[in-house]
Protein backbone atom coordinates (compact mmCIF):
# COMPACT_ATOMS: atom_id res chain seq x y z
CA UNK A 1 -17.07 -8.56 16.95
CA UNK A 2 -16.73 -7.76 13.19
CA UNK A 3 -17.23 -10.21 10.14
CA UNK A 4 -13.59 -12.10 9.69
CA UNK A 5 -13.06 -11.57 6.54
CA UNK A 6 -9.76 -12.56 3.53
CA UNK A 7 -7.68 -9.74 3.57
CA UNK A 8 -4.82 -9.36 1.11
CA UNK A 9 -1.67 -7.36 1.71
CA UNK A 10 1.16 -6.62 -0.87
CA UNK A 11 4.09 -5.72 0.32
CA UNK A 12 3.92 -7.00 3.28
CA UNK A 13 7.07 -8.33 4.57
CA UNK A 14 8.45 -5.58 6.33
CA UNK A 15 7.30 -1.81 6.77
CA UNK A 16 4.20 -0.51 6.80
CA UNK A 17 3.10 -3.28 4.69
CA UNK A 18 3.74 -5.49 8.00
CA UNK A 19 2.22 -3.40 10.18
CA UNK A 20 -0.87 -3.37 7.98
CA UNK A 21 -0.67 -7.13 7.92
CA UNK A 22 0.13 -7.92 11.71
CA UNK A 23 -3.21 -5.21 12.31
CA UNK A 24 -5.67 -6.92 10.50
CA UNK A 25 -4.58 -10.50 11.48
CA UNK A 26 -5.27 -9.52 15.53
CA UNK A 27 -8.61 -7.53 14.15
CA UNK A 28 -9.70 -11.57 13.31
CA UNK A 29 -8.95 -11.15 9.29
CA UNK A 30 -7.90 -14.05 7.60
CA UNK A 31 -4.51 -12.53 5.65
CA UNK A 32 -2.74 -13.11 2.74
CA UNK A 33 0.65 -12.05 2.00
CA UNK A 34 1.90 -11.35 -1.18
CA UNK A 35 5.73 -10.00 -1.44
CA UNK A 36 8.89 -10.88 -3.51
CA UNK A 37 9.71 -12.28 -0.06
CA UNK A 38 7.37 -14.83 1.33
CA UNK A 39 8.92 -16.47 3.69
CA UNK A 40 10.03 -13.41 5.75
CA UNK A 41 6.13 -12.18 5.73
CA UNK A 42 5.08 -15.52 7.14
CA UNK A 43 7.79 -15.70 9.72
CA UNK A 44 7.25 -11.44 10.74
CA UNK A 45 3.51 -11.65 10.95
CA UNK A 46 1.00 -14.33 12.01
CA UNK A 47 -0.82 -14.54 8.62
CA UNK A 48 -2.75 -17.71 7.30
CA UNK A 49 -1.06 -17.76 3.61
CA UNK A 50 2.40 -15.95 2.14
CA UNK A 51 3.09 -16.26 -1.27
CA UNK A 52 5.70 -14.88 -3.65
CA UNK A 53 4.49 -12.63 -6.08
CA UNK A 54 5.97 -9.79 -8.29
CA UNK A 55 3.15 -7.37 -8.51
CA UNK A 56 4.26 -6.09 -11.62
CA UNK A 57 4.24 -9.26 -13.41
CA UNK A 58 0.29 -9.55 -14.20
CA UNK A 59 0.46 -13.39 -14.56
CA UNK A 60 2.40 -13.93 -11.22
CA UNK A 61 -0.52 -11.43 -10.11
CA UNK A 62 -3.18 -13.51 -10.95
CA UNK A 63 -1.54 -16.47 -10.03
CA UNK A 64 -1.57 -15.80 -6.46
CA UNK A 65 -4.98 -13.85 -5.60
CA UNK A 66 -6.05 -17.55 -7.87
CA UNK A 67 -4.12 -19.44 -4.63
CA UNK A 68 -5.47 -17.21 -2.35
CA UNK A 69 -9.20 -17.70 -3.56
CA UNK A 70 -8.67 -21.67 -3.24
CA UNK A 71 -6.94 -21.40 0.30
CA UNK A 72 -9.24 -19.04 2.22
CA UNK A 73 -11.54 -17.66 -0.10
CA UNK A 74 -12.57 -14.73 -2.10
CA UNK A 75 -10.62 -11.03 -1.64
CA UNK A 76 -12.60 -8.63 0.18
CA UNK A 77 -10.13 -6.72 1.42
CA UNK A 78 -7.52 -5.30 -0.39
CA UNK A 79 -4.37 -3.80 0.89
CA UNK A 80 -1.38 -2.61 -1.71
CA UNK A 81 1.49 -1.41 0.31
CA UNK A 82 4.42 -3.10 -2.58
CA UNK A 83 6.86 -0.59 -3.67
CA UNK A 84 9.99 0.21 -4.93
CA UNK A 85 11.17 4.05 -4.16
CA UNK A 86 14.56 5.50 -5.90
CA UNK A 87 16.63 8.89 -6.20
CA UNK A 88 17.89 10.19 -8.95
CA UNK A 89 18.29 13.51 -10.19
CA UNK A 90 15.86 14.08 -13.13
CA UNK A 91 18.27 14.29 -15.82
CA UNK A 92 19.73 11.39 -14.79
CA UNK A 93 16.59 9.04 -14.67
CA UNK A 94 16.82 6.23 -17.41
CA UNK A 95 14.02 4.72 -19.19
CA UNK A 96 14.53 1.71 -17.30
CA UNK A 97 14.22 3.26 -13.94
CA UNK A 98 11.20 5.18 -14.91
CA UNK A 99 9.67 2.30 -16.24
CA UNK A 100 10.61 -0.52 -13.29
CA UNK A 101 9.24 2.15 -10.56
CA UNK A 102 6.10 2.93 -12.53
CA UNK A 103 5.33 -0.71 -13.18
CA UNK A 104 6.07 -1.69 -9.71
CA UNK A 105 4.06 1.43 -7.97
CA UNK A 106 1.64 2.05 -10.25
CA UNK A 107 0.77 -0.54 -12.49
CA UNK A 108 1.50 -3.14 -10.27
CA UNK A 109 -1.22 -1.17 -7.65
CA UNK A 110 -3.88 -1.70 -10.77
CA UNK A 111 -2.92 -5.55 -11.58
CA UNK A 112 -3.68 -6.33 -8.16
CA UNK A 113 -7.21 -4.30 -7.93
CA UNK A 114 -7.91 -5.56 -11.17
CA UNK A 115 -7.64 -9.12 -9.65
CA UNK A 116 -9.41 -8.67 -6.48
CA UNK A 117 -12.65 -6.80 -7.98
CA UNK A 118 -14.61 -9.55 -9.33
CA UNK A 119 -14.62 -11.26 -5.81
CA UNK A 120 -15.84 -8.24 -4.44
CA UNK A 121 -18.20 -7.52 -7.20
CA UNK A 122 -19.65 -10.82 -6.84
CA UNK A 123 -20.47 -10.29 -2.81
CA UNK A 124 -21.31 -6.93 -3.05
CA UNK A 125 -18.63 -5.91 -0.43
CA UNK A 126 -15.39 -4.88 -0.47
CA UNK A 127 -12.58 -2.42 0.98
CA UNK A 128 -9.44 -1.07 -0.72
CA UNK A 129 -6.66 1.17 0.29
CA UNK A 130 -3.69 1.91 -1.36
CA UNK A 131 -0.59 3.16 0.10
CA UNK A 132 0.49 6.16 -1.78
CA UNK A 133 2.96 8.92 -0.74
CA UNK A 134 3.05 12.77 0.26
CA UNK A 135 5.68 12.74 -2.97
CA UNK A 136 2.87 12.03 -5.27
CA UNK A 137 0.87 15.10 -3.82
CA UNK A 138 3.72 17.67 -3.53
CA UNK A 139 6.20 16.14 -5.68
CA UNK A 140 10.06 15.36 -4.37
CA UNK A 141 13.47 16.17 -5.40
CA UNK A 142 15.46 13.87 -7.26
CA UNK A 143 12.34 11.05 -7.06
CA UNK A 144 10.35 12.15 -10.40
CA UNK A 145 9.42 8.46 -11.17
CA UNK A 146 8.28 7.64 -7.72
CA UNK A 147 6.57 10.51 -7.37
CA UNK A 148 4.60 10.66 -10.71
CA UNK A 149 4.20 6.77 -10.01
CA UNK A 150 2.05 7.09 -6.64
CA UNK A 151 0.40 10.24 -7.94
CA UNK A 152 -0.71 7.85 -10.62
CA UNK A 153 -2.01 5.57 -7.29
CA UNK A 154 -3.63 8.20 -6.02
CA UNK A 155 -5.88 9.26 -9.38
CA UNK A 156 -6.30 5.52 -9.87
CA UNK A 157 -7.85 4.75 -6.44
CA UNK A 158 -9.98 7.83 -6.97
CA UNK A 159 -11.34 6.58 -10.05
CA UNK A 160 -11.88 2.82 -8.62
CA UNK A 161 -13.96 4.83 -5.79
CA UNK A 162 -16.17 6.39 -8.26
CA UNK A 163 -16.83 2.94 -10.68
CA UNK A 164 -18.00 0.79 -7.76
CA UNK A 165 -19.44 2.88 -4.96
CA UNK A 166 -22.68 1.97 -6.08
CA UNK A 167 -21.10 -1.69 -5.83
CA UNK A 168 -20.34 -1.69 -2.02
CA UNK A 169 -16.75 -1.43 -2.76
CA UNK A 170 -14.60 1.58 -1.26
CA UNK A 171 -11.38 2.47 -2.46
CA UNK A 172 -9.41 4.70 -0.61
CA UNK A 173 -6.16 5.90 -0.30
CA UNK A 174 -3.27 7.27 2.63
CA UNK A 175 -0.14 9.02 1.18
CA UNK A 176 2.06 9.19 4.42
CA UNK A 177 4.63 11.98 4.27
CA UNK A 178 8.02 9.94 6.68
CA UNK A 179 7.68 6.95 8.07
CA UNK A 180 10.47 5.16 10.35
CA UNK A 181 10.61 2.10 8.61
CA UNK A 182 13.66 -0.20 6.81
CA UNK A 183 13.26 1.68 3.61
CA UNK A 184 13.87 4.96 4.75
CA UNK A 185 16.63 3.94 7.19
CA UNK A 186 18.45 2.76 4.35
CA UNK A 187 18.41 5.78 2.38
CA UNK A 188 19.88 7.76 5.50
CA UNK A 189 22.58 4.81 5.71
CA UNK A 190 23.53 5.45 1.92
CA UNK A 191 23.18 9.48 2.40
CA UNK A 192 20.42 9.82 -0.10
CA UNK A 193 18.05 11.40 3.14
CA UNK A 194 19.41 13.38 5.75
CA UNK A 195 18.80 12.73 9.31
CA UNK A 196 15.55 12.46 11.31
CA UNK A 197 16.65 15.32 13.48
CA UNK A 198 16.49 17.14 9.82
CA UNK A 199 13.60 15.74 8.55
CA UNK A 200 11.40 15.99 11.64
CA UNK A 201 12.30 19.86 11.19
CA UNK A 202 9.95 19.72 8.43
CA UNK A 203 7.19 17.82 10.26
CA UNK A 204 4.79 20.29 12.28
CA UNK A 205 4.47 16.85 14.91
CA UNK A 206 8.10 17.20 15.31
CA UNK A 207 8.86 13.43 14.77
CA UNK A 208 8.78 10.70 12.35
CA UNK A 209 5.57 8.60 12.12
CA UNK A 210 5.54 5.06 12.35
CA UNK A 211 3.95 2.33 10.57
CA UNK A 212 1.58 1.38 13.48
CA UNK A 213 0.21 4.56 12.74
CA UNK A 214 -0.47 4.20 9.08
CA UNK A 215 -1.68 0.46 9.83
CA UNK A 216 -4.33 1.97 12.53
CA UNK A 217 -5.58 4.35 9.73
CA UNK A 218 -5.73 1.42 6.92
CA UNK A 219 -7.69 -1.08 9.43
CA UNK A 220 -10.66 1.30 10.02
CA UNK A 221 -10.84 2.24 6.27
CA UNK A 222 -11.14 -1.32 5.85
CA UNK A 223 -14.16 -2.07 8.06
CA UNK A 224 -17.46 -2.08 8.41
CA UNK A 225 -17.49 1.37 9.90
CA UNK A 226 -15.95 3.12 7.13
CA UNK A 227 -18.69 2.19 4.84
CA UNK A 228 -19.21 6.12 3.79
CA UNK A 229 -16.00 6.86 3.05
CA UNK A 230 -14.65 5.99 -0.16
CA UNK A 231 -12.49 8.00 -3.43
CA UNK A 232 -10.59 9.67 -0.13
CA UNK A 233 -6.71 10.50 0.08
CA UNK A 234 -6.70 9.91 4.09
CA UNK A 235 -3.03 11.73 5.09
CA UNK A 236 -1.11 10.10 7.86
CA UNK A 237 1.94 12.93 7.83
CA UNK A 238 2.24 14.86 11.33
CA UNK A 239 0.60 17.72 9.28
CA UNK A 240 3.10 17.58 7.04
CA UNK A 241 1.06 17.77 4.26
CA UNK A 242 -2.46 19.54 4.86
């Protein structure tokens, strides 16, 4: 059986965040939860510690991977699934949403790397994967901030990859293209997506992927066997993207 080890997951209240979280909790991993909503990621998946956080509020950052180091131990696995997604025609973007999506996605992504390094420095191990987007690959109508925000992800966990490879540490990350999660059925409920029978048009797997699938993905990047494979943008898309 693999090392248990303290696994952190932003986000991770609902979507693929939870599936990510639910994943490495039956893989034996002792998990963290940080989300603006605690108490629905303890009650959704069976994780030892929830706690609130605002991942674009550094302090409230370091605050928590501090409570999570003093519950169960140093970070050595790193998850960062929290996001905030938007559309808005590009002329109509204001500075504040451009700035709230790009703090949230982006900088957010490197205040919580930033605060789980050292631990992993320190024991020479560690595993990281971001959750990107197909939008910050191929870029998306009417979502300029969100996708210039997790094409900033993507460069960053590129760069991680290359500063502490020699470290033990892999950073990785998986831009899925659609996912069937609360998110997205919201934005068909308020007509800002069309329909999955429309979208899956534009998927060569003919369907929508789910987050099990991401989560399946994310858990072997993060183990012991995926030691070799690190600064990699891992697509889980239907061949949407290739």
């Amino acid at each position: 059986m693999a090392e248990a080890r303290v696994a952190v997951v932003t986000g991770g209240a609902s979507g693929v965040g939870l599936a990510v979280s639910q994943r490495l909790a039956r893989a034996g991993h002792r998990v963290a939860v940080l989300d603006l909503d605690a108490g629905k990621a303890a009650s959704a998946a069976e994780v030892a510690f929830a706690a609130d956080i605002d991942v674009a509020d550094k302090n409230s950052v370091d605050r928590a991977f501090s409570e999570v180091r003093s519950r169960l131990g140093p970070t050595e696995i790193l998850v960062t699934s929290a996001a905030v997604s938007g559309f808005v025609p590009f002329e109509a973007i204001t500075a504040d949403d451009w700035h709230r999506t790009l703090e949230v996605n982006l900088t957010g992504t490197f205040h919580c790397i930033q605060a789980a390094i050292p631990d992993m420095v320190s024991a020479g191990w560690g595993r990281i994967v971001t959750i990107s987007s197909a939008a910050g690959q191929t870029g998306s109508v009417r979502q300029a901030h969100y996708s210039a925000s997790k094409g900033g992800v993507i460069a960053l966990t590129k760069t991680v990859a290359l500063e502490y490879a020699a470290k033990g540490i892999t950073a990785n990350t998986i831009p899925p293209f659609t996912v069937d999660t609360p998110m997205l059925r919201a934005a068909q409920e308020a007509h800002l997506l069309p329909g999955a029978d429309v979208i899956t048009r534009m998927i060569p797997a003919r369907r929508l992927g789910t987050p099990d699938e991401v989560a399946a993905v994310c858990v072997f990047l993060c183990s012991e066997e995926a030691s070799y494979v690190t600064g990699q943008v891992i697509g889980v898309n239907g061949g949407a993207v290739t």
